[in-house]
Protein backbone atom coordinates (compact mmCIF):
# COMPACT_ATOMS: atom_id res chain seq x y z
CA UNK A 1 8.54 -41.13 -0.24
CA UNK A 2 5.76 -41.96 2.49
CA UNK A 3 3.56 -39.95 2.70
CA UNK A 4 3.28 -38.58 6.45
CA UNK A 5 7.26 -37.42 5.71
CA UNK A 6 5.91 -35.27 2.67
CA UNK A 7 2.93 -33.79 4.64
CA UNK A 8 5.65 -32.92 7.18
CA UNK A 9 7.96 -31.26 4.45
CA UNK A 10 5.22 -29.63 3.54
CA UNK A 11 4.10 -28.08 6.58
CA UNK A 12 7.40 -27.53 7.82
CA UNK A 13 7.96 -25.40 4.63
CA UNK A 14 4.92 -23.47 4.88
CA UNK A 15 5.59 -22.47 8.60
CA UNK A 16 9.40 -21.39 7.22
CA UNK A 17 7.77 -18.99 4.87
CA UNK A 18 5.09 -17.13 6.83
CA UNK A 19 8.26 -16.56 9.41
CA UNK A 20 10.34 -15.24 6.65
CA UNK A 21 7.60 -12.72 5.66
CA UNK A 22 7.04 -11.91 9.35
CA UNK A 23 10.88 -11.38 9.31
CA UNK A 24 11.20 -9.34 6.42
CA UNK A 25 8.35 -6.91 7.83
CA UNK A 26 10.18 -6.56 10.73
CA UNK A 27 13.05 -5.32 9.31
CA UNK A 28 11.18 -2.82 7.10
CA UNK A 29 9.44 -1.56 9.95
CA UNK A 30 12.59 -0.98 11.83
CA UNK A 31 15.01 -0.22 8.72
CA UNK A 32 17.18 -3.28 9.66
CA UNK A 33 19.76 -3.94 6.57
CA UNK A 34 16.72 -2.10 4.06
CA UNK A 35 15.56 1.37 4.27
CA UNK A 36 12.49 2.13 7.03
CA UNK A 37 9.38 1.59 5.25
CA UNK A 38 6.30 0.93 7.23
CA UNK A 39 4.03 0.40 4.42
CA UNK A 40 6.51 -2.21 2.69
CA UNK A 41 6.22 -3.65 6.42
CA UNK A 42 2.75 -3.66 6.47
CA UNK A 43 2.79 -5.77 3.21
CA UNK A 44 5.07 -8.61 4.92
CA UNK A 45 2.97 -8.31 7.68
CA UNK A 46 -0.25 -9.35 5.68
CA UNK A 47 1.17 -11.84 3.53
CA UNK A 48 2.59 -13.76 7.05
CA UNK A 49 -1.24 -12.99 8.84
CA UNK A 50 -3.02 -14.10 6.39
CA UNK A 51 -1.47 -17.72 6.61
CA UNK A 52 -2.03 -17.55 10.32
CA UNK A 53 0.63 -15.99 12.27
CA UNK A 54 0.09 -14.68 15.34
CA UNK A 55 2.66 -12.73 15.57
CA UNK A 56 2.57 -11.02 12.41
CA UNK A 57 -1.23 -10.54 13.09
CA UNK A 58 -0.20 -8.64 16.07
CA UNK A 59 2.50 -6.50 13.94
CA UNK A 60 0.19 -5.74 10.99
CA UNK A 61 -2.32 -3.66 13.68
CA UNK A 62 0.88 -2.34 15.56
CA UNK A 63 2.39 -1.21 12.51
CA UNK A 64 -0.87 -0.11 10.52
CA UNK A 65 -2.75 2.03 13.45
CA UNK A 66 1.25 4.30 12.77
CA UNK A 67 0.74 4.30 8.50
């Protein structure tokens, strides 16, 4: 396999998993198809942050100024 097609699995797959966990602590927060748990949200939330998400950045102070 070359090697710029592996770095781009590679990053594609790492940018598919921080959106999962930003996902997933989205539908804790809200209670969407699991029961409403903010601090199970708040996990998600770090575990997507800390690889760099914006978005989850922005949901982890959201979420944690309420817990």
């Amino acid at each position: 396999m070359d090697t710029s097609i592996a770095l781009i699995c590679c990053f594609s797959n790492m940018i598919i998993y921080f959106i999962l966990h930003q996902l997933v602590g989205v539908c804790y927060e809200y209670g969407t198809g699991v029961g409403k748990d903010e601090v199970e949200a708040v996990k998600y939330y770090r575990m997507a942050a800390d690889q760099g998400d914006a978005d989850a950045q922005n949901n982890l102070g959201e979420t944690w100024i309420r817990v």
